[in-house]
C-alpha atoms as a PDB file:
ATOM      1  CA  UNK A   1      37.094   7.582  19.101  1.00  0.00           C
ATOM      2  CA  UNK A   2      40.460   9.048  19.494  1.00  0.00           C
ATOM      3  CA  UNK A   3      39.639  12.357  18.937  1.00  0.00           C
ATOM      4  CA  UNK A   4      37.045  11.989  21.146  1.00  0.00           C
ATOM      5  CA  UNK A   5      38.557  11.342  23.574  1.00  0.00           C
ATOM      6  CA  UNK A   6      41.327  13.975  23.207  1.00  0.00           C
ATOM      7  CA  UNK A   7      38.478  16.761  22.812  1.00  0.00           C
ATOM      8  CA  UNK A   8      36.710  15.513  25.937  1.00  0.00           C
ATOM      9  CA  UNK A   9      39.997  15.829  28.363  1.00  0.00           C
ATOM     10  CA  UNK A  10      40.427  19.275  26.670  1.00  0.00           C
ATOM     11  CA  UNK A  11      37.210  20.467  27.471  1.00  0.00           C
ATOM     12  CA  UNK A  12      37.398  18.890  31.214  1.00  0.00           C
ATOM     13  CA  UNK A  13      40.735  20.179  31.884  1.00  0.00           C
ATOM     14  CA  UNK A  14      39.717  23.867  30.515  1.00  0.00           C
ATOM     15  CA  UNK A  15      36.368  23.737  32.308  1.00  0.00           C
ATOM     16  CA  UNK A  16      37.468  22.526  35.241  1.00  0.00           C
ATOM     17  CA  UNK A  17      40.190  21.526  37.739  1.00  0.00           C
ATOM     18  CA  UNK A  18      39.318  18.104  38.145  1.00  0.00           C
ATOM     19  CA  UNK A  19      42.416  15.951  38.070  1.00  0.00           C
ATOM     20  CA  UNK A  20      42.086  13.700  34.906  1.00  0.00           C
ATOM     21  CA  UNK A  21      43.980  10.335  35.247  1.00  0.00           C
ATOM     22  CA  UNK A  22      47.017   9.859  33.161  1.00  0.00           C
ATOM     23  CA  UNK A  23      45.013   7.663  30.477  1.00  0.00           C
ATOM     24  CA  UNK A  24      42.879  10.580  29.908  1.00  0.00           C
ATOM     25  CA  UNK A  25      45.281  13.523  30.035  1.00  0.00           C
ATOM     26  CA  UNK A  26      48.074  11.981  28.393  1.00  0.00           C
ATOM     27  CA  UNK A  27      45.091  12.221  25.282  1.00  0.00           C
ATOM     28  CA  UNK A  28      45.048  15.969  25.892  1.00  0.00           C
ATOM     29  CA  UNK A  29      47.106  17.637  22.535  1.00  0.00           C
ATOM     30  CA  UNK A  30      48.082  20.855  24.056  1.00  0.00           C
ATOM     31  CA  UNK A  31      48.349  22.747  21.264  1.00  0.00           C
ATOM     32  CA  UNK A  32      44.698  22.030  20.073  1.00  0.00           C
ATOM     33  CA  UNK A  33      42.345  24.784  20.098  1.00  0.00           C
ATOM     34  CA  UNK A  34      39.484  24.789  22.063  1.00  0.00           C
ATOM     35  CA  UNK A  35      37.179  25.670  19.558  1.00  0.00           C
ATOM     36  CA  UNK A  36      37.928  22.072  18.157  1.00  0.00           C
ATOM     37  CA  UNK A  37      35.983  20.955  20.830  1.00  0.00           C
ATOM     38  CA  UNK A  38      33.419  22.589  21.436  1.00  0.00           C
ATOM     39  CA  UNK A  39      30.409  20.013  20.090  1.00  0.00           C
ATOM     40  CA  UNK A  40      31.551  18.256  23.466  1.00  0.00           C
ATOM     41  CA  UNK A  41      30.850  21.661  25.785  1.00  0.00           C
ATOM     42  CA  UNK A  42      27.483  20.102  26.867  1.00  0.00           C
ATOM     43  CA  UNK A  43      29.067  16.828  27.774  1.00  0.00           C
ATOM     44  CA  UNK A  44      31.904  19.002  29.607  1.00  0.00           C
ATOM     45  CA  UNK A  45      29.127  20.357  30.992  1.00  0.00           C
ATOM     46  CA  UNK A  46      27.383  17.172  32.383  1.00  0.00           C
ATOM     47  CA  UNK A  47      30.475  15.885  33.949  1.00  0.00           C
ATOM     48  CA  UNK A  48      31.093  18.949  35.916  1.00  0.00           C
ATOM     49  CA  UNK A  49      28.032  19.083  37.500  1.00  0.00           C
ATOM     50  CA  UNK A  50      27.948  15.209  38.885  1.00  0.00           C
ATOM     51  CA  UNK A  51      29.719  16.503  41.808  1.00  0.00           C
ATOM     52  CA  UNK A  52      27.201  19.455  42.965  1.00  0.00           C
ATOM     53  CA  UNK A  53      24.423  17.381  42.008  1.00  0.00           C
ATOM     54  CA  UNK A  54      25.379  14.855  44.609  1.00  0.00           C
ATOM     55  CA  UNK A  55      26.334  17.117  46.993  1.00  0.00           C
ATOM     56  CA  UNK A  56      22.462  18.876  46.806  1.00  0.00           C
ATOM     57  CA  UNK A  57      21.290  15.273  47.089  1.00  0.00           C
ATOM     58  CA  UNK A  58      22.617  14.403  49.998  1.00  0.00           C
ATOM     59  CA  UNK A  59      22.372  17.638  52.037  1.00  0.00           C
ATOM     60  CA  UNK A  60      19.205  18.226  51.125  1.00  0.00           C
ATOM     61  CA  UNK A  61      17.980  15.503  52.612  1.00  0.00           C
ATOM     62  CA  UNK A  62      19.685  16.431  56.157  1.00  0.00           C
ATOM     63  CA  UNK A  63      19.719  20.334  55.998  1.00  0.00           C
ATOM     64  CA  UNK A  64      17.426  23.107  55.208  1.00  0.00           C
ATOM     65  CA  UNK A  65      17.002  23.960  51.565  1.00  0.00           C
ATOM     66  CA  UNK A  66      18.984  26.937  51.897  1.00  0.00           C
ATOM     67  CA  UNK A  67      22.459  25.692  53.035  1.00  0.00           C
ATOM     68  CA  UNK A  68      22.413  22.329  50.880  1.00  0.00           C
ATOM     69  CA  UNK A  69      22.156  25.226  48.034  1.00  0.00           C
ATOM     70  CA  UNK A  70      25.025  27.166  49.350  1.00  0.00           C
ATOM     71  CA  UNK A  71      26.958  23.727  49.838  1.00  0.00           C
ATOM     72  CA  UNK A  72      26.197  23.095  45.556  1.00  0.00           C
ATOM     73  CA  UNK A  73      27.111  25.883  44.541  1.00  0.00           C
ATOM     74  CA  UNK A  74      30.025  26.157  46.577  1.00  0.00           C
ATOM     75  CA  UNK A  75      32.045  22.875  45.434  1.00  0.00           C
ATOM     76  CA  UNK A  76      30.547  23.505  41.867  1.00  0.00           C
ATOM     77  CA  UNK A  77      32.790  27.444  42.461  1.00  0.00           C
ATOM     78  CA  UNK A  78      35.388  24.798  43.639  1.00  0.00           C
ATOM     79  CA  UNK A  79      35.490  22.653  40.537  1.00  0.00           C
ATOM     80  CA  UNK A  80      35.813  25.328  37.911  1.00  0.00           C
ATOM     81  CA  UNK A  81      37.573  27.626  39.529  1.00  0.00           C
ATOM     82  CA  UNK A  82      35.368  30.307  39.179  1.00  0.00           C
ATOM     83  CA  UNK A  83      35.976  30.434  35.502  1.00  0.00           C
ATOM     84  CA  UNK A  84      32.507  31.869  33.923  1.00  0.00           C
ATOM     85  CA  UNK A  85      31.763  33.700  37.022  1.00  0.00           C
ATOM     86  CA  UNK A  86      35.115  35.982  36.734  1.00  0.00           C
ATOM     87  CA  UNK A  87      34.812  36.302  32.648  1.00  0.00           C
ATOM     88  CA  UNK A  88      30.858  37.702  34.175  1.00  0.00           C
ATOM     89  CA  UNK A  89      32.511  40.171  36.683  1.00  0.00           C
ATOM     90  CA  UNK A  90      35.131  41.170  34.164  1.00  0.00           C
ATOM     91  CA  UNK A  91      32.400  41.577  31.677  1.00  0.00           C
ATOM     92  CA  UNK A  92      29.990  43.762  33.852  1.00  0.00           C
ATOM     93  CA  UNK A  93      32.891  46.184  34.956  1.00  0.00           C
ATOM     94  CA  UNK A  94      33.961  46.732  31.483  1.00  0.00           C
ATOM     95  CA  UNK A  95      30.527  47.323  30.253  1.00  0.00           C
ATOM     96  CA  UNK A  96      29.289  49.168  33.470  1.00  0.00           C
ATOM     97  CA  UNK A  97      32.154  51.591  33.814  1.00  0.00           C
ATOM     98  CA  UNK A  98      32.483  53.020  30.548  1.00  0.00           C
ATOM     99  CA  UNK A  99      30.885  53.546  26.922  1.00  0.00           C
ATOM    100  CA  UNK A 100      34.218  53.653  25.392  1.00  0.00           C
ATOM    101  CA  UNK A 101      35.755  50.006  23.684  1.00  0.00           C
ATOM    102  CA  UNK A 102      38.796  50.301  23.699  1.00  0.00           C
ATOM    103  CA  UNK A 103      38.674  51.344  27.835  1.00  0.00           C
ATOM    104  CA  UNK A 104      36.487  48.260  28.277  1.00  0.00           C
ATOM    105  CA  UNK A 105      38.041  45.930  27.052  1.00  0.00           C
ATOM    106  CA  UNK A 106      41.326  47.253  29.223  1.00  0.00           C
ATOM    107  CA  UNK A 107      38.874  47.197  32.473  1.00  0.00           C
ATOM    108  CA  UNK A 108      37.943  43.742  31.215  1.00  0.00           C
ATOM    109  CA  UNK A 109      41.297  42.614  31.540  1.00  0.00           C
ATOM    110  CA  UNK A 110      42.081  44.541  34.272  1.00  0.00           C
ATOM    111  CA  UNK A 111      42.628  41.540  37.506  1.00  0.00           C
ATOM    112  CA  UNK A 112      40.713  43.658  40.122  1.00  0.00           C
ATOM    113  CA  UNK A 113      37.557  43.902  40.644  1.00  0.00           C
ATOM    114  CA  UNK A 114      34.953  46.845  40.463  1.00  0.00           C
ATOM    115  CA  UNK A 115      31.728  47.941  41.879  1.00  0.00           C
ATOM    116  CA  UNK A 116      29.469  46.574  38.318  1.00  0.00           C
ATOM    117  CA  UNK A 117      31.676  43.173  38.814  1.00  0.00           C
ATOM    118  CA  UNK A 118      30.945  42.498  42.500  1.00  0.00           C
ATOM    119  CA  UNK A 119      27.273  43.487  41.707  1.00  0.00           C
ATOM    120  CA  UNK A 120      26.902  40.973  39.134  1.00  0.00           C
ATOM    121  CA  UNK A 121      28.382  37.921  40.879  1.00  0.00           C
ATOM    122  CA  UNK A 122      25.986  38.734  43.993  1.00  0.00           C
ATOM    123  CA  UNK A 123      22.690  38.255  41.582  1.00  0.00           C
ATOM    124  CA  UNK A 124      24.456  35.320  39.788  1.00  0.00           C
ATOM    125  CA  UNK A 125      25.461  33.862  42.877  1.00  0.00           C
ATOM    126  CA  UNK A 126      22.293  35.016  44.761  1.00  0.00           C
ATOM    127  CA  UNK A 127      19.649  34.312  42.068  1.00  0.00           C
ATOM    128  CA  UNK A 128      20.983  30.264  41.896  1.00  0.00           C
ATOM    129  CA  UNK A 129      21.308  29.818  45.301  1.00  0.00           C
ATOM    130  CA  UNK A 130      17.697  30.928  45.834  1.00  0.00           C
ATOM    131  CA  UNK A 131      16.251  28.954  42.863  1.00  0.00           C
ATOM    132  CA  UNK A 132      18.325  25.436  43.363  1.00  0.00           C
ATOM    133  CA  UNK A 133      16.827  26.473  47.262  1.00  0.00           C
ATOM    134  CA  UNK A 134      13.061  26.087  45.905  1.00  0.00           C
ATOM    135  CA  UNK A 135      13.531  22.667  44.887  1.00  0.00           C
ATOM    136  CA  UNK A 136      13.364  18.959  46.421  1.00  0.00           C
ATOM    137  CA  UNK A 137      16.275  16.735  45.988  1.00  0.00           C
ATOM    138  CA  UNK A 138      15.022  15.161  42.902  1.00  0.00           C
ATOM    139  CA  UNK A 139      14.471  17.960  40.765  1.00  0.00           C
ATOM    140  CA  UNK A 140      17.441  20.013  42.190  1.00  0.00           C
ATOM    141  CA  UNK A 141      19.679  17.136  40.670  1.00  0.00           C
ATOM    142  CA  UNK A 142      17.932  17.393  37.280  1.00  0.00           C
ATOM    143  CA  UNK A 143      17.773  21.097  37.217  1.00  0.00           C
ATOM    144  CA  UNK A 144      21.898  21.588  37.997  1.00  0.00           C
ATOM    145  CA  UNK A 145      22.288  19.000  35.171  1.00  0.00           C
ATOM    146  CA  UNK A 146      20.470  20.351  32.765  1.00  0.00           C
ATOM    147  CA  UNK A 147      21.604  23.961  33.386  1.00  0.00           C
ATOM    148  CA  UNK A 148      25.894  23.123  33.651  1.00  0.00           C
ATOM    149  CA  UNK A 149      25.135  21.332  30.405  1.00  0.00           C
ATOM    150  CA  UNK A 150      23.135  23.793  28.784  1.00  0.00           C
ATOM    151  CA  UNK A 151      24.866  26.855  29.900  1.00  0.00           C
ATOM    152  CA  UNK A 152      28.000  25.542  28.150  1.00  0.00           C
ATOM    153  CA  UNK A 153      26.573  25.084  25.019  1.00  0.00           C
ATOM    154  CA  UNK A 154      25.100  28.456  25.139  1.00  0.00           C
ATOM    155  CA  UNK A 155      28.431  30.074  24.639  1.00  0.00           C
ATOM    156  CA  UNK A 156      28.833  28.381  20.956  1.00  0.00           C
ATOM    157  CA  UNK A 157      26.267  31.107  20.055  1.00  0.00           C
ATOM    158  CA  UNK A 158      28.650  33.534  20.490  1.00  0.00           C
ATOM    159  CA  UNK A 159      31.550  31.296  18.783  1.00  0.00           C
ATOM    160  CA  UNK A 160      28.766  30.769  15.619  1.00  0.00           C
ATOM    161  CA  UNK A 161      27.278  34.191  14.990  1.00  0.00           C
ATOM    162  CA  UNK A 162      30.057  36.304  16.275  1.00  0.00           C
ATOM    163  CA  UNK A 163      33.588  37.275  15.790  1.00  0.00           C
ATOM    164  CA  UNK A 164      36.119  37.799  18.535  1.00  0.00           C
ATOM    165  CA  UNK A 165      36.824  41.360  19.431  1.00  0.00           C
ATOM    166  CA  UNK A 166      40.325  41.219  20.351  1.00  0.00           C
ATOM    167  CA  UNK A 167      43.367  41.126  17.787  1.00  0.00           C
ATOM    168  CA  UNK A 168      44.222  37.846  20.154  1.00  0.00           C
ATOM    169  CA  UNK A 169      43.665  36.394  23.587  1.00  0.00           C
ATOM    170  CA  UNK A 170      42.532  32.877  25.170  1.00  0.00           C
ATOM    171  CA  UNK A 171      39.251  33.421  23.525  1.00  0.00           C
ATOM    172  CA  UNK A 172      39.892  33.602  19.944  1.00  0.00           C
ATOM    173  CA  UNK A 173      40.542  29.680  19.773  1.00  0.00           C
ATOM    174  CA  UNK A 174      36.942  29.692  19.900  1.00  0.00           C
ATOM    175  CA  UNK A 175      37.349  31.494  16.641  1.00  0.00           C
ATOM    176  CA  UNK A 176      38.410  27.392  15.058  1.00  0.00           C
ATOM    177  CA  UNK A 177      34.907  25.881  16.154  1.00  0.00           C
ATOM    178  CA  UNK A 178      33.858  23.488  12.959  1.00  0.00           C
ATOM    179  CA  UNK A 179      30.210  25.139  11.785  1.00  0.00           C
ATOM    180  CA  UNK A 180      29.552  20.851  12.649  1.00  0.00           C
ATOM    181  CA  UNK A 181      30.501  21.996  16.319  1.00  0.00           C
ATOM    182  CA  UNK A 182      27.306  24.623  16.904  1.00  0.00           C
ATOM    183  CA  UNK A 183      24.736  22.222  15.455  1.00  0.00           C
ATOM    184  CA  UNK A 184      26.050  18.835  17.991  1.00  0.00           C
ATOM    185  CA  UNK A 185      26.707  20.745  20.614  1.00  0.00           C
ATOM    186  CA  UNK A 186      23.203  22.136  20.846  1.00  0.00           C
ATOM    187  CA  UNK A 187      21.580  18.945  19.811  1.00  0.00           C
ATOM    188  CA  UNK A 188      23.582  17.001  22.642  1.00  0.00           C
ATOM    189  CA  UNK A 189      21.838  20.211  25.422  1.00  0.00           C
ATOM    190  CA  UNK A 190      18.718  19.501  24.146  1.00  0.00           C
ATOM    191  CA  UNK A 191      18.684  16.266  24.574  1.00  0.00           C
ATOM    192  CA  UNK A 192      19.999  16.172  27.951  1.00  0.00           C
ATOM    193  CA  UNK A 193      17.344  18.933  28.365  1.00  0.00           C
ATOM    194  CA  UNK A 194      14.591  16.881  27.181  1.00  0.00           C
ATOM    195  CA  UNK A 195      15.242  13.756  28.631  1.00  0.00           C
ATOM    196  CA  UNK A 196      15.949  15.022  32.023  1.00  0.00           C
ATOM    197  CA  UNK A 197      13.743  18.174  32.094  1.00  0.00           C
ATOM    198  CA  UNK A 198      11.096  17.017  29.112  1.00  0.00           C
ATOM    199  CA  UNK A 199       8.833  20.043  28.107  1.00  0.00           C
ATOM    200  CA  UNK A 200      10.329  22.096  30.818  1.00  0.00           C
ATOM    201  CA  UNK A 201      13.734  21.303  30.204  1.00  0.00           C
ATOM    202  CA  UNK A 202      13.842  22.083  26.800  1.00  0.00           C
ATOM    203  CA  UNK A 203      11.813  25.602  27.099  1.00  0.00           C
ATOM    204  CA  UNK A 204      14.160  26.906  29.773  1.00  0.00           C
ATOM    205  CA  UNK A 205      17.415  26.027  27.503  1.00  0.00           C
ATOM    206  CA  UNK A 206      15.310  27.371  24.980  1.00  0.00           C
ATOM    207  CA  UNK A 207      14.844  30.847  27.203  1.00  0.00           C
ATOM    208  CA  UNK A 208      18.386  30.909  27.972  1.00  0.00           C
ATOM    209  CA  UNK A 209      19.307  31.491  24.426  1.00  0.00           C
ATOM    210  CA  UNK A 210      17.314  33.377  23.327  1.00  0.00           C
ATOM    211  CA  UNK A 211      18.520  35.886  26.358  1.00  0.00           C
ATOM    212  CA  UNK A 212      22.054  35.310  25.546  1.00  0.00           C
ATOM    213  CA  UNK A 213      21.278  36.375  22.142  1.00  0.00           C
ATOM    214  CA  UNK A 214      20.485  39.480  22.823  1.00  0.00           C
ATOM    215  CA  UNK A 215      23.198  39.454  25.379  1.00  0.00           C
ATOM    216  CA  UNK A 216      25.384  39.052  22.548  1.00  0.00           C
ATOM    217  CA  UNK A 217      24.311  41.566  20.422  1.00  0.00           C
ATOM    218  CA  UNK A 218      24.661  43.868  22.850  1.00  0.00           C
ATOM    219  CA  UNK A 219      28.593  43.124  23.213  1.00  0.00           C
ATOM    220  CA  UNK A 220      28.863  43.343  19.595  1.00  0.00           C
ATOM    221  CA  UNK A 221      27.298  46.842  19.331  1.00  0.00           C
ATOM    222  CA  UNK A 222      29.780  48.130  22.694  1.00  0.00           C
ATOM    223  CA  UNK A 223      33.087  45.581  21.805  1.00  0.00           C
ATOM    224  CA  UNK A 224      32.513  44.648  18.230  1.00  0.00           C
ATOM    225  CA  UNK A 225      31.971  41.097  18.763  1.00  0.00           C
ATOM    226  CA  UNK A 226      32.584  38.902  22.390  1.00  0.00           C
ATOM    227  CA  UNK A 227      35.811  38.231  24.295  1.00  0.00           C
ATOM    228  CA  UNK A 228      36.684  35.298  26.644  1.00  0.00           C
ATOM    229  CA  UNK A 229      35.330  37.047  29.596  1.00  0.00           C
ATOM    230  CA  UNK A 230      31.817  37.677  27.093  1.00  0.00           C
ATOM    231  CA  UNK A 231      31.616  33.766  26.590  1.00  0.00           C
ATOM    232  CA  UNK A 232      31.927  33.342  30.609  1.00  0.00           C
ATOM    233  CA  UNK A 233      29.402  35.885  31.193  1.00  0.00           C
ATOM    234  CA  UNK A 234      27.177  34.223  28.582  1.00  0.00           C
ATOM    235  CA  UNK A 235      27.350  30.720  30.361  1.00  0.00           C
ATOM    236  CA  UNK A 236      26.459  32.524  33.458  1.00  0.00           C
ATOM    237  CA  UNK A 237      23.287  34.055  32.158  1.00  0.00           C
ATOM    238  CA  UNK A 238      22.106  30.857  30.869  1.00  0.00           C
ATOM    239  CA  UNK A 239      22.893  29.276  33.967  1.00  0.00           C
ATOM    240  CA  UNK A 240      20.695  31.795  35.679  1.00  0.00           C
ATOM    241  CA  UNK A 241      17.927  31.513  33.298  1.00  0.00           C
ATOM    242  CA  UNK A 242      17.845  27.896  33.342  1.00  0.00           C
ATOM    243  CA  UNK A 243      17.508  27.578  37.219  1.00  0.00           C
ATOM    244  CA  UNK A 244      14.975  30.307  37.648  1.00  0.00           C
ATOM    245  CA  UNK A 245      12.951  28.442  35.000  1.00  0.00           C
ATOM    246  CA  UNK A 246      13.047  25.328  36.402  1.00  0.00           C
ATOM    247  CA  UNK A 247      12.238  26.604  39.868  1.00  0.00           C
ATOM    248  CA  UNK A 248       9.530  28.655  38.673  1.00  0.00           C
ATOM    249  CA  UNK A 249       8.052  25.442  36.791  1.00  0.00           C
ATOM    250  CA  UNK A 250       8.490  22.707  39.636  1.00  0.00           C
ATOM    251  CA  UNK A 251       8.828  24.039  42.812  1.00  0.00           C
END
């Protein structure tokens, strides 16, 4: 239980920048690697996206569709930071402006901004908003749910299958995931998936990796395996692929 609890206020305090309360981040051993953790991304996950569930809830019940959206998204951009959506602007300038490797991954790292990396967070940004939009207040709480918490359990595919394509960086730690880590933390987003989402739920998590698969092998063949920016980007295309499919299937 112990180490549960010290891998759960890791994940929430890299995920996030909710304030934990001293009992929980005086468990937090800060030389741990995150990869130790990552069986508990999906939980991470599910606690992260309590806040923009409620706040869809309760606006969409008193404003259009539209802005309640905006207004879940927006404190959900507020709670992480904005973590997977720059590692998905990062990604898409690195990958957009050049064919060369070693360039990319110096764009990638690069602080600014580019043309590929504004593109990218307008669909990401743009395709949620829309598809959280379609849906009534009941399913717009399941489908953020099931999509925070599957999207983060997405990125172990990388952290399984792949190597890390930097000689270092905040991203290798993912490089010290137990092979125990892949197989609970997928089990945990399916069955959030299914109990929340049943048959739908677990089809659109289902989607969503596949997509980041290929996702993936397509940074290995430019970068030679993923970075940290590569596991943001992949949370972000699950995260897309899980809304759409769940708007597509009950709206």
């Amino acid at each position: 239980m112990e180490k549960f609890i010290e891998n759960f206020a890791l994940t929430i305090a890299f995920f996030s920048r909710i304030a934990l309360p001293d009992s929980l981040g005086s468990k937090i051993n800060h030389d741990a690697k995150l990869g130790e953790a990552a069986a508990l991304f999906p939980v991470a996950g599910f606690v992260i996206a309590i806040p923009p569930a409620l706040v869809w809830f309760v606006a969409s019940l008193y404003l259009p569709a539209t802005i309640a959206a905006g207004l879940a998204i927006g404190c959900g951009l507020l709670i992480t930071g904005g973590l997977h959506e720059d590692g998905l602007a990062d990604c898409a300038d690195g990958l957009g402006a050049t064919s060369d490797r070693e360039r990319a991954l110096e764009i990638m790292r690069d602080s600014q901004i580019g043309t590929y990396g504004c593109l990218a967070l307008v669909l990401s940004v743009g395709l949620r908003w829309a598809a959280l939009a379609s849906l009534g207040p009941v399913s717009g709480i399941l489908a953020i749910l099931i999509c925070n918490s599957g999207a983060r359990s997405v990125m172990t595919i990388a952290m399984q299958f792949s190597s890390y394509a930097r000689p270092d960086g905040l991203g290798k730690q993912a490089n010290d995931m137990p092979k125990s880590g892949f197989m609970i933390a997928m089990a945990i987003a399916f069955g959030i998936a299914a109990v929340l989402g049943w048959h739908w739920g677990i089809i659109a998590l289902a989607l969503a990796c596949l997509i980041a698969w290929f996702f993936l092998k397509r940074l290995e063949h430019r970068l030679g395996g993923y970075t940290g920016d590569g596991l943001g980007a992949l949370e972000q295309i699950a995260e897309i692929t899980i809304l759409i499919t769940l708007a597509g299937a009950w709206s």
